[in-house]
Structure formats: structure tokens, C-alpha cells
N, C-alpha and C. Protein backbone atom coordinates (compact mmCIF):
# COMPACT_ATOMS: atom_id res chain seq x y z
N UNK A 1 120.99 -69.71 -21.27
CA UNK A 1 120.84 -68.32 -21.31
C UNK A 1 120.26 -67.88 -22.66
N UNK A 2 120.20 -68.86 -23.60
CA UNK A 2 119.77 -68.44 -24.85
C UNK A 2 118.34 -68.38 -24.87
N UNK A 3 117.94 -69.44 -24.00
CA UNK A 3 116.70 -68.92 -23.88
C UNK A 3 115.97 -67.87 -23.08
N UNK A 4 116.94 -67.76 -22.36
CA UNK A 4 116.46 -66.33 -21.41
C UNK A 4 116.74 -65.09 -22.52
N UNK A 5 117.33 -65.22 -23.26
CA UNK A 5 117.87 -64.11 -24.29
C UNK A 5 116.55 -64.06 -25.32
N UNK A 6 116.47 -64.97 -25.61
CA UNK A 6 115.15 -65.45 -26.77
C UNK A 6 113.77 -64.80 -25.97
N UNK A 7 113.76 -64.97 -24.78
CA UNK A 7 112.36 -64.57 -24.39
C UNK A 7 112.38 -63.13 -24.23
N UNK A 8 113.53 -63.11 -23.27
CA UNK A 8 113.94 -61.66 -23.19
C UNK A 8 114.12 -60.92 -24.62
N UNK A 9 114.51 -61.13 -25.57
CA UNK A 9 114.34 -60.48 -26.88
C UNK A 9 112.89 -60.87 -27.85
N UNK A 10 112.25 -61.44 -27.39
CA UNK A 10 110.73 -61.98 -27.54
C UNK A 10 110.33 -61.00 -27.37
N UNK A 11 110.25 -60.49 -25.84
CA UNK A 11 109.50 -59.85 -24.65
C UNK A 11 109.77 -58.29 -25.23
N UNK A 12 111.12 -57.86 -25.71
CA UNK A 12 111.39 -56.65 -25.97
C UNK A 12 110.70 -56.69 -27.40
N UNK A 13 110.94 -57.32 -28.22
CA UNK A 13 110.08 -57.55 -29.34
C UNK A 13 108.53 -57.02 -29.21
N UNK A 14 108.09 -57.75 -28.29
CA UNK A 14 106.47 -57.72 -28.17
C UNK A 14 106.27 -56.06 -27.51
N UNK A 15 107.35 -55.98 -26.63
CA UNK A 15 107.29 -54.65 -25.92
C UNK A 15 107.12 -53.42 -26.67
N UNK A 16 108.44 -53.78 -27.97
CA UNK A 16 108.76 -53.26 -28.79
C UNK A 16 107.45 -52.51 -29.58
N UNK A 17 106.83 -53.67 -29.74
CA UNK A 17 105.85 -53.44 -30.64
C UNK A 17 104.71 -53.01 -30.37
N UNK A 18 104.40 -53.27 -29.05
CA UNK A 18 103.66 -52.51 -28.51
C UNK A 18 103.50 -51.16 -27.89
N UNK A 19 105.32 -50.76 -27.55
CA UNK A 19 105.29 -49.32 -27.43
C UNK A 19 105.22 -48.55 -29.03
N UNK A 20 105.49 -49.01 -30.10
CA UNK A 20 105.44 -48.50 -31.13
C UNK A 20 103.54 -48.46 -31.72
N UNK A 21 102.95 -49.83 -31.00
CA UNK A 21 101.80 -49.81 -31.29
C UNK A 21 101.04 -48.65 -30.31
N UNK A 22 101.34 -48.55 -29.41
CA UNK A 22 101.02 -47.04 -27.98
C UNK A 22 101.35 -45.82 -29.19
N UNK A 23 102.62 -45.70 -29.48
CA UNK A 23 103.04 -44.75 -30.07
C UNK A 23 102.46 -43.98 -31.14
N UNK A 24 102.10 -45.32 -31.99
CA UNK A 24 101.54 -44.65 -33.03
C UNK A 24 98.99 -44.16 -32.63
N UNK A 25 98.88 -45.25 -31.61
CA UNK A 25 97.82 -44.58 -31.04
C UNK A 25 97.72 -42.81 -30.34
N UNK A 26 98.90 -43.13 -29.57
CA UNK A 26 99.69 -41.88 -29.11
C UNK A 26 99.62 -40.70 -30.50
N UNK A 27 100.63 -41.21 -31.40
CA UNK A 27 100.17 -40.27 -32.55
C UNK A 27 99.15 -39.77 -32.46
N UNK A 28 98.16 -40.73 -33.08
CA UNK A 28 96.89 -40.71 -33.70
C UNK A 28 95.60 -39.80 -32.39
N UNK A 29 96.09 -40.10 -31.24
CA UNK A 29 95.60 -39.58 -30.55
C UNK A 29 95.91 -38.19 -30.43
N UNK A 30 97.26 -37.77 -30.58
CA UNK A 30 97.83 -36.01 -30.44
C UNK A 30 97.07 -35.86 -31.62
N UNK A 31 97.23 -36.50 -33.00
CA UNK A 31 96.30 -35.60 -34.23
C UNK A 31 94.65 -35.61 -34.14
N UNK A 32 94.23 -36.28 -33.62
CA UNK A 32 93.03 -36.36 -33.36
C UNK A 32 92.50 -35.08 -32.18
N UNK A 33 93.36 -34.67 -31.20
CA UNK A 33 93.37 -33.54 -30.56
C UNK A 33 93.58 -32.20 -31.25
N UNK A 34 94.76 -32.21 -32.11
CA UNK A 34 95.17 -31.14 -32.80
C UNK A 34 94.04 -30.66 -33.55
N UNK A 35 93.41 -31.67 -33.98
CA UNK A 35 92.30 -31.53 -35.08
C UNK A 35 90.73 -30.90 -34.51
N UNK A 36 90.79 -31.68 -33.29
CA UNK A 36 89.72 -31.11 -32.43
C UNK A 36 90.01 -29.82 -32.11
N UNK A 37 90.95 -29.48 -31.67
CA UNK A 37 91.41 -28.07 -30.88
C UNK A 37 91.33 -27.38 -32.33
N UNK A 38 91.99 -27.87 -33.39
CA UNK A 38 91.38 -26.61 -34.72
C UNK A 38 90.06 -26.23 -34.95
N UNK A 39 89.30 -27.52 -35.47
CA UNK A 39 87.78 -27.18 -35.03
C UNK A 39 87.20 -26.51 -34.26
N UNK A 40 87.86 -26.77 -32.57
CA UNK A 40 87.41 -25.96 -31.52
C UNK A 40 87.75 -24.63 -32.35
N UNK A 41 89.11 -24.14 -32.22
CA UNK A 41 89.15 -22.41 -32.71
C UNK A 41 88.50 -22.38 -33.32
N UNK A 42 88.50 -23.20 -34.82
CA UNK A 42 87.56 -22.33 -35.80
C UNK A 42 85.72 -22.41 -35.40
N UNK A 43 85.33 -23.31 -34.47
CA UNK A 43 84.16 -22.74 -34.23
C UNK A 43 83.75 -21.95 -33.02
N UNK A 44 84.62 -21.84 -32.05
CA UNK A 44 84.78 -20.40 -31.49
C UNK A 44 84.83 -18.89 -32.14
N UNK A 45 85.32 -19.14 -33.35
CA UNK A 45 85.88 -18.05 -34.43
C UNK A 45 84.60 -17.26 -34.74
N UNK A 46 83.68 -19.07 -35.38
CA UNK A 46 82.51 -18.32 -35.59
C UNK A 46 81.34 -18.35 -35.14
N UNK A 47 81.55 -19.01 -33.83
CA UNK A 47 80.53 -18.30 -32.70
C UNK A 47 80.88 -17.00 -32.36
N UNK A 48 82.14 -16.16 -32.39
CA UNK A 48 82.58 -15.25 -32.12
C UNK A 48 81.63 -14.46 -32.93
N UNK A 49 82.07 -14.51 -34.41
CA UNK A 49 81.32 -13.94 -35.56
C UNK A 49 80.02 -14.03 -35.86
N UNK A 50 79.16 -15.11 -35.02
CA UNK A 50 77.87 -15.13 -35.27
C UNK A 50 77.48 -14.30 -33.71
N UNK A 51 77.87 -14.22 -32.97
CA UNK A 51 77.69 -13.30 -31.92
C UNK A 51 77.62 -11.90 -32.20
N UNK A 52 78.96 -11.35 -33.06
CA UNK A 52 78.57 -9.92 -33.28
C UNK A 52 77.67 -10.10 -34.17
N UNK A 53 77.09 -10.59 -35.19
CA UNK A 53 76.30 -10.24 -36.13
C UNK A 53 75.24 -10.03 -35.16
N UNK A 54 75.38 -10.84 -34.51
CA UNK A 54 73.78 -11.10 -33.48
C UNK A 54 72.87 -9.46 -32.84
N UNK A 55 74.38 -9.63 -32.24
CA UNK A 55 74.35 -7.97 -31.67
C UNK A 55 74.13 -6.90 -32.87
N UNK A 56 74.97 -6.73 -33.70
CA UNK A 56 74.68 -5.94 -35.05
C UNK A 56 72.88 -6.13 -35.21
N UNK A 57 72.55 -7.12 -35.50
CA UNK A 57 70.93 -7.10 -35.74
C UNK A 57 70.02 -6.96 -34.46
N UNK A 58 70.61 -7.16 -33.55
CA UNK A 58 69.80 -6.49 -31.92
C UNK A 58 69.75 -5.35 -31.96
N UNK A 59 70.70 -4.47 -32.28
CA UNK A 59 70.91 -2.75 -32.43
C UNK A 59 69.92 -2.70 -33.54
N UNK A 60 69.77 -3.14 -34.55
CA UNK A 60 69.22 -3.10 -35.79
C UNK A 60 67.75 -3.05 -35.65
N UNK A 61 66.77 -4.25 -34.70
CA UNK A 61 65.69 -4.25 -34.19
C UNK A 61 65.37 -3.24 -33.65
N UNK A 62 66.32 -2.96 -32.06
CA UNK A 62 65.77 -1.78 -31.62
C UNK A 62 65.43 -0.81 -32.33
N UNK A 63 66.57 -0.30 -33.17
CA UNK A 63 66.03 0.95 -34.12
C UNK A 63 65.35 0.16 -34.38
N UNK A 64 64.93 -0.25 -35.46
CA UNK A 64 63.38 -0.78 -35.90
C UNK A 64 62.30 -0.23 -34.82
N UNK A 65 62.14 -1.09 -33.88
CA UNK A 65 61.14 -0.40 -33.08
C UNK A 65 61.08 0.42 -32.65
N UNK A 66 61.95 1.09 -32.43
CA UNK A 66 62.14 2.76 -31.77
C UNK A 66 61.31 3.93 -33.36
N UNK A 67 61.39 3.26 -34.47
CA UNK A 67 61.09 4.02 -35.71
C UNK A 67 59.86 3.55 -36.16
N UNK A 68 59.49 2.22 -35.38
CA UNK A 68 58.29 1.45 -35.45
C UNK A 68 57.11 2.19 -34.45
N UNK A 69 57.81 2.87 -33.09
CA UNK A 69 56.87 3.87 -32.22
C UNK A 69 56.54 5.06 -32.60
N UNK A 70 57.40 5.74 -33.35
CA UNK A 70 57.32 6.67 -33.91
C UNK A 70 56.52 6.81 -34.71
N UNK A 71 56.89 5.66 -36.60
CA UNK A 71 55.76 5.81 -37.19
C UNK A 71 53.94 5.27 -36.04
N UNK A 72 54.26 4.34 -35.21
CA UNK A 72 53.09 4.22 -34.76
C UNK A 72 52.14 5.30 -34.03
N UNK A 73 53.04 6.45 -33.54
CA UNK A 73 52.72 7.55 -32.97
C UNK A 73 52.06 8.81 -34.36
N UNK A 74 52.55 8.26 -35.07
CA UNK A 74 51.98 9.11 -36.45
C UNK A 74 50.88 8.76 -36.86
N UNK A 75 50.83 7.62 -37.07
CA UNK A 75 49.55 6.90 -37.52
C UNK A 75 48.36 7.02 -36.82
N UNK A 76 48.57 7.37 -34.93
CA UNK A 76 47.44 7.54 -34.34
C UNK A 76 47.27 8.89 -34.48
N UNK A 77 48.09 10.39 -34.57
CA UNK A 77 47.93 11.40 -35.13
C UNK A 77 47.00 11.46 -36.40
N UNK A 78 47.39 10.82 -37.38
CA UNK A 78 47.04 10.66 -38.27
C UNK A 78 45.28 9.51 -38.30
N UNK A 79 45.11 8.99 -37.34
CA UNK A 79 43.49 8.68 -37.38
C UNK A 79 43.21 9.67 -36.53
N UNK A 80 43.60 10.59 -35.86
CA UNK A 80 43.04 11.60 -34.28
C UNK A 80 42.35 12.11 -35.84
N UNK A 81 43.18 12.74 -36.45
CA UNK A 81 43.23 13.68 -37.59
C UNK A 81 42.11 13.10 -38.35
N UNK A 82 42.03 12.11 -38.75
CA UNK A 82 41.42 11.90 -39.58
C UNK A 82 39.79 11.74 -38.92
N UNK A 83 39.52 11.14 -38.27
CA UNK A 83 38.84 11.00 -37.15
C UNK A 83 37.55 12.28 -37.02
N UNK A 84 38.58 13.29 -36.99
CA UNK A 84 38.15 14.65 -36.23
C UNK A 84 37.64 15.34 -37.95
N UNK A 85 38.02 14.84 -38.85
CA UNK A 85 37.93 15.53 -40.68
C UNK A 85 36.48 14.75 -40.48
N UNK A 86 36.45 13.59 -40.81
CA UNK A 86 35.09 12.95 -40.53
C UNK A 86 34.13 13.54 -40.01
N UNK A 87 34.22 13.72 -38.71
CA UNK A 87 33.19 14.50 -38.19
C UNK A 87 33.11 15.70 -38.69
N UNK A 88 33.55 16.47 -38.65
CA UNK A 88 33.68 18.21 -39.60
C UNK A 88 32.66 17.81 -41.52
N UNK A 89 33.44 16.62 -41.64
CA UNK A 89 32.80 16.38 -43.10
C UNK A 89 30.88 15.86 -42.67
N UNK A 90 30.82 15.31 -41.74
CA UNK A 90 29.67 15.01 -41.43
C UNK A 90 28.48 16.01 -41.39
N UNK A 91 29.33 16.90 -40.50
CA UNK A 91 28.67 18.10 -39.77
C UNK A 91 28.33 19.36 -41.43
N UNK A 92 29.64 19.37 -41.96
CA UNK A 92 29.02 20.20 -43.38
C UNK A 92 28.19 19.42 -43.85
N UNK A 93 27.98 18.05 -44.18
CA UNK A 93 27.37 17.34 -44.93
C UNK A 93 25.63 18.07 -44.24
N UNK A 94 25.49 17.39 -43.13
CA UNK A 94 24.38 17.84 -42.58
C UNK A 94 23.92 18.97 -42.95
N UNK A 95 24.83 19.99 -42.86
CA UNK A 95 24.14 21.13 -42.32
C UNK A 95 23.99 21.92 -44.31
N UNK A 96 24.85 21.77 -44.94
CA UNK A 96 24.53 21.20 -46.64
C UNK A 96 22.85 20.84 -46.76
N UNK A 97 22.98 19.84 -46.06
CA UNK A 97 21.22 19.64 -46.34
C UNK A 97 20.29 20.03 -45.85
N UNK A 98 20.77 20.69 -44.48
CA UNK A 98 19.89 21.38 -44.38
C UNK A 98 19.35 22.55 -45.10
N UNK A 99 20.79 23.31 -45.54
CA UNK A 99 20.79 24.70 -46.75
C UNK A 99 19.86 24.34 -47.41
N UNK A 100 20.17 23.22 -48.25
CA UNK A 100 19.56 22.59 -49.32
C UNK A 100 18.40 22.66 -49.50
N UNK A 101 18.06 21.84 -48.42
CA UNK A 101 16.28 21.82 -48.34
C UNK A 101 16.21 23.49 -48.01
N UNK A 102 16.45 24.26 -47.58
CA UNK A 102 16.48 26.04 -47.12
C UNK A 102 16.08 26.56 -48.42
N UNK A 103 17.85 25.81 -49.23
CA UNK A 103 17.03 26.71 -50.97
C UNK A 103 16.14 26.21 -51.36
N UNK A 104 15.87 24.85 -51.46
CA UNK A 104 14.96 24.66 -52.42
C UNK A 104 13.72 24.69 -51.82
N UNK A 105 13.38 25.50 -50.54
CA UNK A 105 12.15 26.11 -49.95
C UNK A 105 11.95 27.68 -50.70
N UNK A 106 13.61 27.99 -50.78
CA UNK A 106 13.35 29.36 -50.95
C UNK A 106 13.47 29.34 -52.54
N UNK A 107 13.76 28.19 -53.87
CA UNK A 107 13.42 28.61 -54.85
C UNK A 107 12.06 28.50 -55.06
N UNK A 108 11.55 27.55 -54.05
CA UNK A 108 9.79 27.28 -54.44
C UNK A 108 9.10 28.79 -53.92
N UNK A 109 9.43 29.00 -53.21
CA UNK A 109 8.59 30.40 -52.96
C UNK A 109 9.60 31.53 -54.13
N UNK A 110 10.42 31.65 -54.81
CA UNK A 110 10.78 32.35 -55.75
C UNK A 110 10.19 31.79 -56.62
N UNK A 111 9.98 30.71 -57.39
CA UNK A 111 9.07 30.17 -58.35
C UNK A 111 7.25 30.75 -58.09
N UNK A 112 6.88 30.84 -57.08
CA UNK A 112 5.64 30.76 -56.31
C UNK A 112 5.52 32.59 -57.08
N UNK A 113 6.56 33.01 -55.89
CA UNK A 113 6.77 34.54 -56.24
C UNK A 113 6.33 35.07 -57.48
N UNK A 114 7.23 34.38 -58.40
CA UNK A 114 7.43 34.53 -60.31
C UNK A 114 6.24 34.83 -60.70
N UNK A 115 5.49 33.37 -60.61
CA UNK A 115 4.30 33.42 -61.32
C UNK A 115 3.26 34.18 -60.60
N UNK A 116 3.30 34.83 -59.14
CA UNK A 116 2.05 35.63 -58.75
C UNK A 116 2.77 36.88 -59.38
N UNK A 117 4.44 37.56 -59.81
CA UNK A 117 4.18 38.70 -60.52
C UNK A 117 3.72 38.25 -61.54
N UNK A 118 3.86 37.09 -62.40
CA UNK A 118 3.48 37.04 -63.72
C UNK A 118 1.74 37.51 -63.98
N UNK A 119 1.27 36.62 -63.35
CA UNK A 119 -0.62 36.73 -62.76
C UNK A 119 -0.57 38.29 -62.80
N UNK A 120 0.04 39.16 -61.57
CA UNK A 120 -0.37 40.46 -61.47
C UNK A 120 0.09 41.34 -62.88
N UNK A 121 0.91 40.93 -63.45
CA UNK A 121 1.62 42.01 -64.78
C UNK A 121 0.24 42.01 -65.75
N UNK A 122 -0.10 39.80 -65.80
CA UNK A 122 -1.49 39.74 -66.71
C UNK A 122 -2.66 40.83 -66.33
N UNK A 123 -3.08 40.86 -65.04
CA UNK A 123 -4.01 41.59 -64.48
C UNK A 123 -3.46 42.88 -64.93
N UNK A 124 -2.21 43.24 -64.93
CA UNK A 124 -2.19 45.14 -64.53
C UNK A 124 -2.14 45.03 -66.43
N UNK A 125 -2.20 44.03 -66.96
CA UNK A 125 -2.24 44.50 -68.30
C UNK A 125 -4.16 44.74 -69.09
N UNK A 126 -4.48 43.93 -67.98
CA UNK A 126 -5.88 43.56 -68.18
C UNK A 126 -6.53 44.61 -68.49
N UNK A 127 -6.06 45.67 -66.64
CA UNK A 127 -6.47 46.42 -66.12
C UNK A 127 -6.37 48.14 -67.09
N UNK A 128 -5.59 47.67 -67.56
CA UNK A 128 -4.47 48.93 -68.91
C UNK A 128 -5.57 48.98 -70.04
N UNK A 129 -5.80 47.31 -70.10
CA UNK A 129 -6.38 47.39 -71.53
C UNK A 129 -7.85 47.81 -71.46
N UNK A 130 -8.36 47.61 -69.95
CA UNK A 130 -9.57 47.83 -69.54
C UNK A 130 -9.83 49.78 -69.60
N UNK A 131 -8.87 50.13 -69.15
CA UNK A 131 -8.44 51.45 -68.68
C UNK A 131 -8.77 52.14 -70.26
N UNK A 132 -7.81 51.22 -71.33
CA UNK A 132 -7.51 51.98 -72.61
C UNK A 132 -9.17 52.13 -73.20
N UNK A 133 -9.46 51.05 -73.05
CA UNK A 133 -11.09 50.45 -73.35
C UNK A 133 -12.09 51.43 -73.32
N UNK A 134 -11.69 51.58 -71.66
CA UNK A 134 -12.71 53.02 -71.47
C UNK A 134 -12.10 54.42 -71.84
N UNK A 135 -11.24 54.49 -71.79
CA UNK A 135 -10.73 56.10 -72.48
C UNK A 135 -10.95 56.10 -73.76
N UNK A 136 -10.86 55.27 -74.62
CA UNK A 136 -11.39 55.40 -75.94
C UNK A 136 -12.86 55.58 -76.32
N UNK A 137 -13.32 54.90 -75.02
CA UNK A 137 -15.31 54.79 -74.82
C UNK A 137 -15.55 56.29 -74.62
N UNK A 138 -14.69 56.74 -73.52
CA UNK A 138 -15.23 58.10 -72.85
C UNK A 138 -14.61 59.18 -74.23
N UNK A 139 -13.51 58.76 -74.91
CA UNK A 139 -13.15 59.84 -75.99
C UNK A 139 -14.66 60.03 -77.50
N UNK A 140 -14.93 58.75 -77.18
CA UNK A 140 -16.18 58.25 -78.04
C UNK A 140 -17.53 58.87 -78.00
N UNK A 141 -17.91 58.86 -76.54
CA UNK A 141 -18.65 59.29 -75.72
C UNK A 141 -18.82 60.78 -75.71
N UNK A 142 -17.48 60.83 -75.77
CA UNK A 142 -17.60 63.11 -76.07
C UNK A 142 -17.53 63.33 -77.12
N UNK A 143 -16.64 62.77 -77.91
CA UNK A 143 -17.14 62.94 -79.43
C UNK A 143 -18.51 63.18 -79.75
N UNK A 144 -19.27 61.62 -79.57
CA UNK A 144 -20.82 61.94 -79.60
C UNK A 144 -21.79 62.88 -78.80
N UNK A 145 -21.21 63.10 -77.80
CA UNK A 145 -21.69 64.29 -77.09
C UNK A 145 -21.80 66.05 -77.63
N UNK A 146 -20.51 65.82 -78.09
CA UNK A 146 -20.21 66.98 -78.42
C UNK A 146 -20.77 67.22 -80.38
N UNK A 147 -21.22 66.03 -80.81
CA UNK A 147 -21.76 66.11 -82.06
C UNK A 147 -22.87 66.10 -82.19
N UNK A 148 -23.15 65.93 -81.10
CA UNK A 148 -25.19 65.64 -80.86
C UNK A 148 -24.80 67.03 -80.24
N UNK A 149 -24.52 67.70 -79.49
CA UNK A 149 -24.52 69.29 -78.57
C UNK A 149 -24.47 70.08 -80.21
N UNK A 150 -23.65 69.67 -80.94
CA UNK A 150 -23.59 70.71 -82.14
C UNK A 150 -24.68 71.07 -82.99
N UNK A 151 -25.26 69.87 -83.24
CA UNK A 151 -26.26 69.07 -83.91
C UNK A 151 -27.61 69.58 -83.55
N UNK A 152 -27.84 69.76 -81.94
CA UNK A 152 -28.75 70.25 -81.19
C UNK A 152 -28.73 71.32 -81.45
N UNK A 153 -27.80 72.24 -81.21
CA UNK A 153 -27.16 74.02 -81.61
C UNK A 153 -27.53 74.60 -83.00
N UNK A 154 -27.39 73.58 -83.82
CA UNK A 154 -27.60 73.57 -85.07
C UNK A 154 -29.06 73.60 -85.46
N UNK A 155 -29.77 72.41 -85.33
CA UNK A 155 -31.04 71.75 -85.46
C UNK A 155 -32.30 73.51 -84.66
């Protein structure tokens, strides 16, 4: 029986040691879970937390583009506008030159003008001095007339 005892306490031995060797896998296996399942929460935590941010910056975009249509709706105001100044600036520009060339038709015939009064003032002075010329001739003229008539009267 001693040897049935010997094996049999062998056997519990080996058993022994092998439920303690289970056991401590067993351990190692619950901490190896525990550890996973922490990890799990904490990266649920912050998938949680990278989710709202997510959303936080989705709201964030939209406005963006909703303020992105807007200014874009300005900006085409703002070439309509500009667009429409252009042409207006064109159209004075043009029509500027046309004036332009207008005055400087109408200073050449004011220049033109100038010098035909200048010409006629020379002439009407000509004509003055011509005028004076002979009134002094004809004052001359009766003088001697009238000194030769005396002269004659006399004689």
C-alpha cells in the first residue's frame, strides 16, 4: 500500500502542481484580462473623446462654409460691382477723349480766332494811322489852300 500511497501522493503532487501551475496561468490569465478590459475602457474613453472633438470640428467646418458662402456671395457682389465701375470708367475714359480732342479743336480755333483779331486790330490800326495820315494831309491841304486863297486875295 505504500506504494499505492507513494504514487497516489506522487500523482497528488504532480496534480498538485499542476493545479497550482493552471492556477497561477489562471492568474496570469484574469490579469492579463483585467489589463485588457482597462485598456479597453481607457480607449473607449478616448474614442469617446476623440468623437466629440470630431463633432465639435464638424459644427466648426460647417460654420466655416456657411461664412465661406457668404463671404463668397460678397466677393461676386463685389466683382458684379467692380465689373460694372470698369465699364463706367471706360465709358468716361472714352468719352474724356473725345472732349479732349473737342477742346483741343476748340482751343485751335480760339488760337486761330486770337491771331485773326490780332491781324484785324494790326489792320484797324493801319487803317487809324492811314485815316490820321490823311487828316493831317487834308488839315495840310487847307492850310495851304487857305494860304494860297489869302495870298491870291492879297497878291
Amino acid at each position: 500500500m505504500f506504494n499505492f500511497t507513494k504514487k497516489y501522493s506522487n500523482a497528488l503532487v504532480a496534480s498538485s502542481e499542476k493545479i497550482v501551475g493552471m492556477s497561477e496561468k489562471y492568474d496570469a490569465a484574469i490579469e492579463k484580462i483585467e489589463r485588457l478590459e482597462d485598456e479597453l475602457s481607457q480607449k473607449t474613453y478616448e474614442l469617446n473623446q476623440s468623437c466629440k472633438a470630431q463633432e465639435i470640428m464638424s459644427e466648426g467646418v460647417k460654420k466655416c462654409v456657411e461664412s465661406l458662402y457668404a463671404v463668397q456671395n460678397q466677393l461676386q457682389a463685389v466683382a458684379s460691382h467692380l465689373e460694372r465701375s470698369n465699364k463706367r470708367i471706360f465709358e468716361l475714359m472714352r468719352k474724356n477723349k473725345i472732349l479732349k480732342s473737342s477742346g483741343d479743336e476748340w482751343f485751335r480755333r480760339s488760337i486761330k480766332l486770337e491771331f485773326e483779331v490780332l491781324m484785324a486790330r494790326d489792320e484797324l490800326k493801319k487803317i487809324e494811322n492811314e485815316r490820321d495820315s490823311a487828316l493831317k494831309m487834308c488839315e495840310f491841304l487847307q492850310t495851304e489852300l487857305l494860304s494860297n486863297g489869302r495870298d491870291g486875295k492879297q497878291s
